[in-house]
Protein backbone atom coordinates (compact mmCIF):
# COMPACT_ATOMS: atom_id res chain seq x y z
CA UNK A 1 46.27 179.21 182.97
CA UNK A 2 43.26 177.33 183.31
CA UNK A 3 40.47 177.71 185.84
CA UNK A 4 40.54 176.15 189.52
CA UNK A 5 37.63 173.78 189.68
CA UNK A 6 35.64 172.43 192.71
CA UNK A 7 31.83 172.16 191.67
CA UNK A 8 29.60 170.76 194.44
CA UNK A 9 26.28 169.83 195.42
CA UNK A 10 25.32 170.06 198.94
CA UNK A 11 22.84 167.48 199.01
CA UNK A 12 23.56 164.88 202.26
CA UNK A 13 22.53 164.04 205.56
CA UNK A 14 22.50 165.93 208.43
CA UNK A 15 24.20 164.10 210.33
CA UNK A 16 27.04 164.17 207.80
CA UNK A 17 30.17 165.47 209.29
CA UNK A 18 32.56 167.85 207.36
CA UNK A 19 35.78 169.34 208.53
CA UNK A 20 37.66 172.07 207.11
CA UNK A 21 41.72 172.80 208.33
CA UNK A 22 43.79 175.73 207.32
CA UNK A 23 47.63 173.98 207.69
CA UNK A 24 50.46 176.00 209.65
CA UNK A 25 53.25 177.07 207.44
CA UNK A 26 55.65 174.60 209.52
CA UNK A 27 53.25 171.96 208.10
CA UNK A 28 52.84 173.26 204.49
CA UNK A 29 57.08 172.74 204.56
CA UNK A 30 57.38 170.03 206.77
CA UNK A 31 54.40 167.56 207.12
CA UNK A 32 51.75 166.08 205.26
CA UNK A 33 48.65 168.18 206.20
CA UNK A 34 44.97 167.68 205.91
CA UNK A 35 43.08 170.31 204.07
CA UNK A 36 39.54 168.68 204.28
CA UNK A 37 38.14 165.64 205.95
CA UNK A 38 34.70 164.54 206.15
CA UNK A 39 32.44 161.91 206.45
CA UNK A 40 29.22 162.03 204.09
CA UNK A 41 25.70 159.81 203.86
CA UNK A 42 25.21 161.50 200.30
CA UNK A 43 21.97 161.57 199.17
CA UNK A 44 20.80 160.99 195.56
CA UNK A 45 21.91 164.63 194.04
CA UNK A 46 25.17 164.33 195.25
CA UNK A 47 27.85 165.25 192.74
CA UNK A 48 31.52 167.18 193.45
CA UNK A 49 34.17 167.48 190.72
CA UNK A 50 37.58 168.53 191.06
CA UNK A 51 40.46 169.93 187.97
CA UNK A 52 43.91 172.03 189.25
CA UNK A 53 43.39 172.09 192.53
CA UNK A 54 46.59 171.87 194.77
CA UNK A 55 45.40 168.51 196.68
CA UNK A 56 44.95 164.87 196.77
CA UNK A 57 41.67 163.18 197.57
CA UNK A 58 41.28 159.26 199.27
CA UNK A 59 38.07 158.34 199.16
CA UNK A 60 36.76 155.12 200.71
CA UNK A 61 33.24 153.81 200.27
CA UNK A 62 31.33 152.47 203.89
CA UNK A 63 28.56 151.55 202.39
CA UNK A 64 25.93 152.57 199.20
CA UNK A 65 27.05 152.80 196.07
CA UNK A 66 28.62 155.99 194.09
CA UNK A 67 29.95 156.56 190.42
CA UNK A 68 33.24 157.79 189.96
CA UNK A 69 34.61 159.29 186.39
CA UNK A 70 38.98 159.61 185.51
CA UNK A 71 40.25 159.98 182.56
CA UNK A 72 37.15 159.41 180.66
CA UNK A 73 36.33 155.96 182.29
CA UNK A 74 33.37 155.66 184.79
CA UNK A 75 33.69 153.11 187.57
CA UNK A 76 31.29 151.59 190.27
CA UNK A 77 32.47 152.57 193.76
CA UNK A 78 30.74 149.77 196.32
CA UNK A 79 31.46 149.05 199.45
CA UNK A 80 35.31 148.77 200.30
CA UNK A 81 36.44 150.31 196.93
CA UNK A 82 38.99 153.30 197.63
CA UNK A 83 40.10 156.12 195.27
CA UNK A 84 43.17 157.82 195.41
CA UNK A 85 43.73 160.80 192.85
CA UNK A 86 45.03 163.99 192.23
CA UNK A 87 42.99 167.16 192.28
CA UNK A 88 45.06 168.57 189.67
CA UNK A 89 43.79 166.10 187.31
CA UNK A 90 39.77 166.10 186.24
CA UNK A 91 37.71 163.96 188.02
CA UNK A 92 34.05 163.64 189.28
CA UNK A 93 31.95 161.25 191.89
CA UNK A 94 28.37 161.24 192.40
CA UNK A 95 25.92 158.81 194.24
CA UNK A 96 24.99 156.62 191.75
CA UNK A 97 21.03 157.30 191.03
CA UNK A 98 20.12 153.62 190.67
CA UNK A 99 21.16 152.96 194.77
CA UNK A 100 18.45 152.79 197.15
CA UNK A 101 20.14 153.78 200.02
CA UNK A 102 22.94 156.72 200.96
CA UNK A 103 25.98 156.61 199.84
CA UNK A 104 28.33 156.65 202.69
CA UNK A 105 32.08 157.65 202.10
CA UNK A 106 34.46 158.58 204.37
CA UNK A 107 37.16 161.11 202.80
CA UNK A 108 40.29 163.04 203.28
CA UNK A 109 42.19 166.25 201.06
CA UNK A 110 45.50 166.15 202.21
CA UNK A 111 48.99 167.82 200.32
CA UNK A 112 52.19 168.21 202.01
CA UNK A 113 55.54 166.59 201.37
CA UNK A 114 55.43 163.78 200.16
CA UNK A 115 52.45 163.11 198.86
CA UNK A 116 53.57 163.83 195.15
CA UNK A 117 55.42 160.47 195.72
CA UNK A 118 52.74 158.56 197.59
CA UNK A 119 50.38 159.49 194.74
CA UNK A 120 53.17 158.35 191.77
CA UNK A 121 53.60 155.20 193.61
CA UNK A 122 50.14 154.61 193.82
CA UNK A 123 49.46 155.46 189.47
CA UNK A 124 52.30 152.49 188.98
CA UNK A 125 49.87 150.11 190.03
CA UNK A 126 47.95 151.40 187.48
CA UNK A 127 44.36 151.34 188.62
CA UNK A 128 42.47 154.50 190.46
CA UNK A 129 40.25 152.24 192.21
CA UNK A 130 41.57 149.64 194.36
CA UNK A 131 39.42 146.86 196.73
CA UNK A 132 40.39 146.96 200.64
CA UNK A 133 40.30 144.28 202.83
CA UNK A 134 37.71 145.23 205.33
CA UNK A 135 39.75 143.57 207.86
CA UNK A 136 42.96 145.51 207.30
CA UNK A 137 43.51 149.37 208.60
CA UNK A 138 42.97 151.87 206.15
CA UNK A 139 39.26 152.13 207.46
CA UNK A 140 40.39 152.59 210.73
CA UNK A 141 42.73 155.08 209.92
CA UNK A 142 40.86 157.14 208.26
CA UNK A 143 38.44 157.53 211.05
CA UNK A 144 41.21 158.43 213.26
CA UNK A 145 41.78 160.68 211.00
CA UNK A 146 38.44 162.49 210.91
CA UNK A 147 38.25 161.73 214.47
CA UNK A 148 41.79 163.71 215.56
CA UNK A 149 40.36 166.77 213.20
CA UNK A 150 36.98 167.43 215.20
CA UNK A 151 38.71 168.93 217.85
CA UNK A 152 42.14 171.14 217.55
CA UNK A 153 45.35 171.23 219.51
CA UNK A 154 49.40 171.73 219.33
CA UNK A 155 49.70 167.86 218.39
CA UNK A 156 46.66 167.75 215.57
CA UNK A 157 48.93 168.38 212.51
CA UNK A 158 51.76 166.09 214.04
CA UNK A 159 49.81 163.02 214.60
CA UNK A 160 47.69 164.01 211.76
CA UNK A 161 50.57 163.87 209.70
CA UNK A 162 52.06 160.33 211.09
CA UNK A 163 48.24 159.02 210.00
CA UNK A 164 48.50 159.95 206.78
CA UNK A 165 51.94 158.57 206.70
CA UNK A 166 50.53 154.91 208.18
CA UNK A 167 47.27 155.74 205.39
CA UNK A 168 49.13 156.35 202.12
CA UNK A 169 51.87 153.11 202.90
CA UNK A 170 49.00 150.76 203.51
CA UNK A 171 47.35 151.63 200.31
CA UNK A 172 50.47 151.59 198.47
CA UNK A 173 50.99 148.26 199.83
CA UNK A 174 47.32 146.86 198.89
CA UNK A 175 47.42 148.47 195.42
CA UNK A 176 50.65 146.11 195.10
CA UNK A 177 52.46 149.07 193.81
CA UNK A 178 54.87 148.05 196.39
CA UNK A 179 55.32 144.39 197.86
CA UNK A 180 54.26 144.73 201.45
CA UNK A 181 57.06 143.56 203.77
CA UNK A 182 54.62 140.84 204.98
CA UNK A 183 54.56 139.03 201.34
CA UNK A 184 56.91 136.21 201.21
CA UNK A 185 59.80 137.07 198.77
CA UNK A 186 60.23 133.71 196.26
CA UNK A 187 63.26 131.67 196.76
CA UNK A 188 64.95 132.14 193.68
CA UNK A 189 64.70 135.96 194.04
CA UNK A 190 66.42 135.49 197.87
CA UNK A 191 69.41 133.88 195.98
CA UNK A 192 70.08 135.81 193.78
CA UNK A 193 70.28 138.88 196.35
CA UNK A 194 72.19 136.76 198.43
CA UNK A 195 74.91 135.99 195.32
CA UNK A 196 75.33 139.78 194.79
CA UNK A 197 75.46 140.43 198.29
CA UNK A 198 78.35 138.23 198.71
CA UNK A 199 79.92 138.44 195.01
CA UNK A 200 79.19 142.23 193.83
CA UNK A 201 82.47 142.72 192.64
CA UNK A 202 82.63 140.26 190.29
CA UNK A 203 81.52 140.22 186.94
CA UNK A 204 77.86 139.63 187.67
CA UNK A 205 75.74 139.15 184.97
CA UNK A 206 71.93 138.68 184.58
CA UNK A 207 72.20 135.71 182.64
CA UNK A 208 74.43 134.04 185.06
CA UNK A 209 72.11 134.94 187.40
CA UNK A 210 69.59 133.21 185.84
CA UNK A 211 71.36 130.44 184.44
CA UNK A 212 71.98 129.87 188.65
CA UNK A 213 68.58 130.04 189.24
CA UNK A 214 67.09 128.20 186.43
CA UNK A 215 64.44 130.84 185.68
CA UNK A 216 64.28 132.84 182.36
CA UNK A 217 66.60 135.80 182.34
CA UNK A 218 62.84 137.96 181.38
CA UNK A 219 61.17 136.17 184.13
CA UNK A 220 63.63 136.91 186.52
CA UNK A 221 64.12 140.79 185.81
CA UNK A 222 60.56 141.59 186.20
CA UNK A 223 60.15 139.51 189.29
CA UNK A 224 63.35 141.41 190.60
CA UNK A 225 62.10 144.59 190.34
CA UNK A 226 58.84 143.64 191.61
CA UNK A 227 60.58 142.45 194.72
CA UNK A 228 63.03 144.81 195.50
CA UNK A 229 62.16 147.84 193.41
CA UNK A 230 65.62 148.08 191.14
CA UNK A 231 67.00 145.99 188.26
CA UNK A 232 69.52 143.47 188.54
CA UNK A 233 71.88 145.94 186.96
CA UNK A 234 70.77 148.77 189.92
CA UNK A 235 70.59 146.36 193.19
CA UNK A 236 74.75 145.57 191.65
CA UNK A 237 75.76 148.72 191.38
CA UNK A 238 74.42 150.24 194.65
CA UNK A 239 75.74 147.77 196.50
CA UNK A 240 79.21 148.19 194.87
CA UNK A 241 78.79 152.24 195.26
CA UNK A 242 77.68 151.05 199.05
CA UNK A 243 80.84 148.93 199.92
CA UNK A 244 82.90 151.85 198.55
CA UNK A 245 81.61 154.49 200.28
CA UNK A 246 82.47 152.06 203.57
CA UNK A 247 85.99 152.42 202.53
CA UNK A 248 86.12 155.64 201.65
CA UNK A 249 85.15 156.68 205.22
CA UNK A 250 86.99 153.71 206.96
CA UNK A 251 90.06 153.55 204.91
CA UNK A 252 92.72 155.99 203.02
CA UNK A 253 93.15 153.73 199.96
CA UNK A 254 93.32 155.21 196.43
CA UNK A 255 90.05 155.87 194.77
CA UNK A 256 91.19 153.52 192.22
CA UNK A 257 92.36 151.24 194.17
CA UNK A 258 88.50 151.37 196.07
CA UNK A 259 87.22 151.09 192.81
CA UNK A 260 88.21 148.07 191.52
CA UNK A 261 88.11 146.60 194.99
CA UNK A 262 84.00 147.60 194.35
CA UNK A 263 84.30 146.10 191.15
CA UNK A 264 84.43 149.09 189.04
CA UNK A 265 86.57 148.21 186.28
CA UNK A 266 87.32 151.94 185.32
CA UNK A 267 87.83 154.88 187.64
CA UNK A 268 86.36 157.57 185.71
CA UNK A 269 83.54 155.36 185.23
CA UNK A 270 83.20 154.56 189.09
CA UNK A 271 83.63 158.73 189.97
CA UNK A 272 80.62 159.57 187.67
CA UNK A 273 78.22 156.65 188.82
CA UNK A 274 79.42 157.96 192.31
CA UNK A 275 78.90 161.39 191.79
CA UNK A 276 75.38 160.68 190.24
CA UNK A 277 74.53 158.24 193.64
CA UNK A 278 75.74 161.09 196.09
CA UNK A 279 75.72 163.96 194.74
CA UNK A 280 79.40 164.36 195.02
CA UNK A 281 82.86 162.62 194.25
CA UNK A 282 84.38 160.25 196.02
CA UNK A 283 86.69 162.66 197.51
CA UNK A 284 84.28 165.36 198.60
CA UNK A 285 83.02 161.90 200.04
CA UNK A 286 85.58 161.02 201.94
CA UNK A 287 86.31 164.55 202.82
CA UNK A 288 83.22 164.44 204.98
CA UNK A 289 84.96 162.14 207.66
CA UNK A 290 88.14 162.68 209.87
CA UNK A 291 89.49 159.32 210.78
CA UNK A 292 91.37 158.63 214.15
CA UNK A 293 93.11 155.05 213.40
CA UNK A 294 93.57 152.84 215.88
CA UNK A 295 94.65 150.21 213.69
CA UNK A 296 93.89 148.10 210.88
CA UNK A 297 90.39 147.83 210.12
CA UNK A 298 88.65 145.12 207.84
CA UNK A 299 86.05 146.35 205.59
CA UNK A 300 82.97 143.89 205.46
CA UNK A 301 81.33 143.69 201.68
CA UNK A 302 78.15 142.40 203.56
């Protein structure tokens, strides 16, 4: 097993703040927790490197200018650059020795649930350094993170925890590892959700989609899954796998009649996609829900 690694040097203001947390055990299960928080005007010997330690490190540069080392590449960190890493993996930072002035960063070492996920979203974009928009609210919300941390009470880890919630979306979003609900989604990429919204069980095809909207079948894939984070071939069958589970629960029609009504063309087929969506079959499904009828009810595909 190799060695836990977290190799400082204590060289920064003193006026540098630097806040240490020890999470509940509700939080360590439950909530994404800070572990350190800080921070720092680091002065010309500054240097900290980090290798299997059970934490993630954002890192945002105020002002100054600092050197930052992953995976064998070195990278300038100015003013509004933010780093987002593991601690498991090997990295280093240091202020960079040709900067006149301190380097100020302000800094958080979080873990908790969730932040595997944040941090694997975040790699897709594949960069470790990203630019912020100084205008925008990952600043901010890192100070109110460091701010809520100087003093302790019963809500500190909860609203700690809903910061770095607001923290690690936003940088998600501005990496562009995931379109931000704000960016305009192109036309072409509207219809063609709207034509499998309305025509999933038919046999839906991505060339048809693209013939319909007169982009390249390539083009239109990538731009998909850019937009909506599945394939063609995924958004279809979840929302086939969607409308039956709607009739499972609302209706007592055969399986195989649900499943061709989903367009599933095969009922052994539809079971196992099923089971692998849910986690069950589509009787253990259905199982789930006791019924009362009143009626006749109409099952919307929409």
């Amino acid at each position: 097993m190799e060695r836990l690694t977290k190799i400082y040097t204590q060289d920064w203001t003193d006026d540098s703040i630097w806040i240490t947390n020890i999470p509940s055990d509700a939080s360590r299960q439950f909530l994404l927790y800070v572990q350190e928080t800080g921070l720092f005007h680091a002065l010309p010997k500054y240097y900290t490197e980090h290798k299997n330690i059970a934490s993630y490190l954002v890192m945002l540069t105020h002002s100054g200018q600092g050197l930052y080392t992953y995976n064998n590449k070195k990278y300038i960190l100015d003013k509004n650059k933010l780093v987002f890493v593991s601690s498991m993996e090997y990295h280093n930072h240091r202020t960079d020795p040709r900067s006149r002035e301190t380097w100020d960063i302000i800094w958080v070492q979080f873990n908790g649930i969730a932040a595997q996920g944040y941090y694997e979203l975040f790699k897709s974009a594949g960069t470790p350094v990203i630019s912020i928009d100084e205008s925008g609210p990952i600043r901010d919300l890192l100070l109110s993170l460091l701010q809520k941390n100087r003093t302790t009470s019963v809500s500190t880890e909860l609203v700690s925890s809903k910061i770095l919630v607001e923290l690690l979306t936003e940088i998600v979003f501005t990496a562009g590892a995931v379109i931000s609900p704000k960016t305009n989604i192109p036309k072409h990429i509207q219809n063609a959700l709207l034509d499998i919204d309305l025509h999933f069980a038919d046999n839906l095809s991505l060339d048809y989609l693209s013939r319909k909207s007169s982009v390249s079948k390539f083009h239109l894939a990538k731009e998909f899954k850019k937009y909506t984070g599945f394939t063609p071939g995924e958004y279809i069958i979840n929302a086939r796998v969607n409308y039956a589970k709607r009739l499972l629960q609302y209706t007592d029609a055969p399986v195989g009649s649900i499943a061709a009504e989903a367009g599933f063309r095969n009922s052994s087929y539809f079971i196992n996609v099923f089971k692998n969506k849910e986690g069950m079959t589509p009787l253990a499904f259905r199982k789930q829900f006791i019924v009362k009828s009143t009626g006749p009810l109409k099952v919307s595909k929409s």
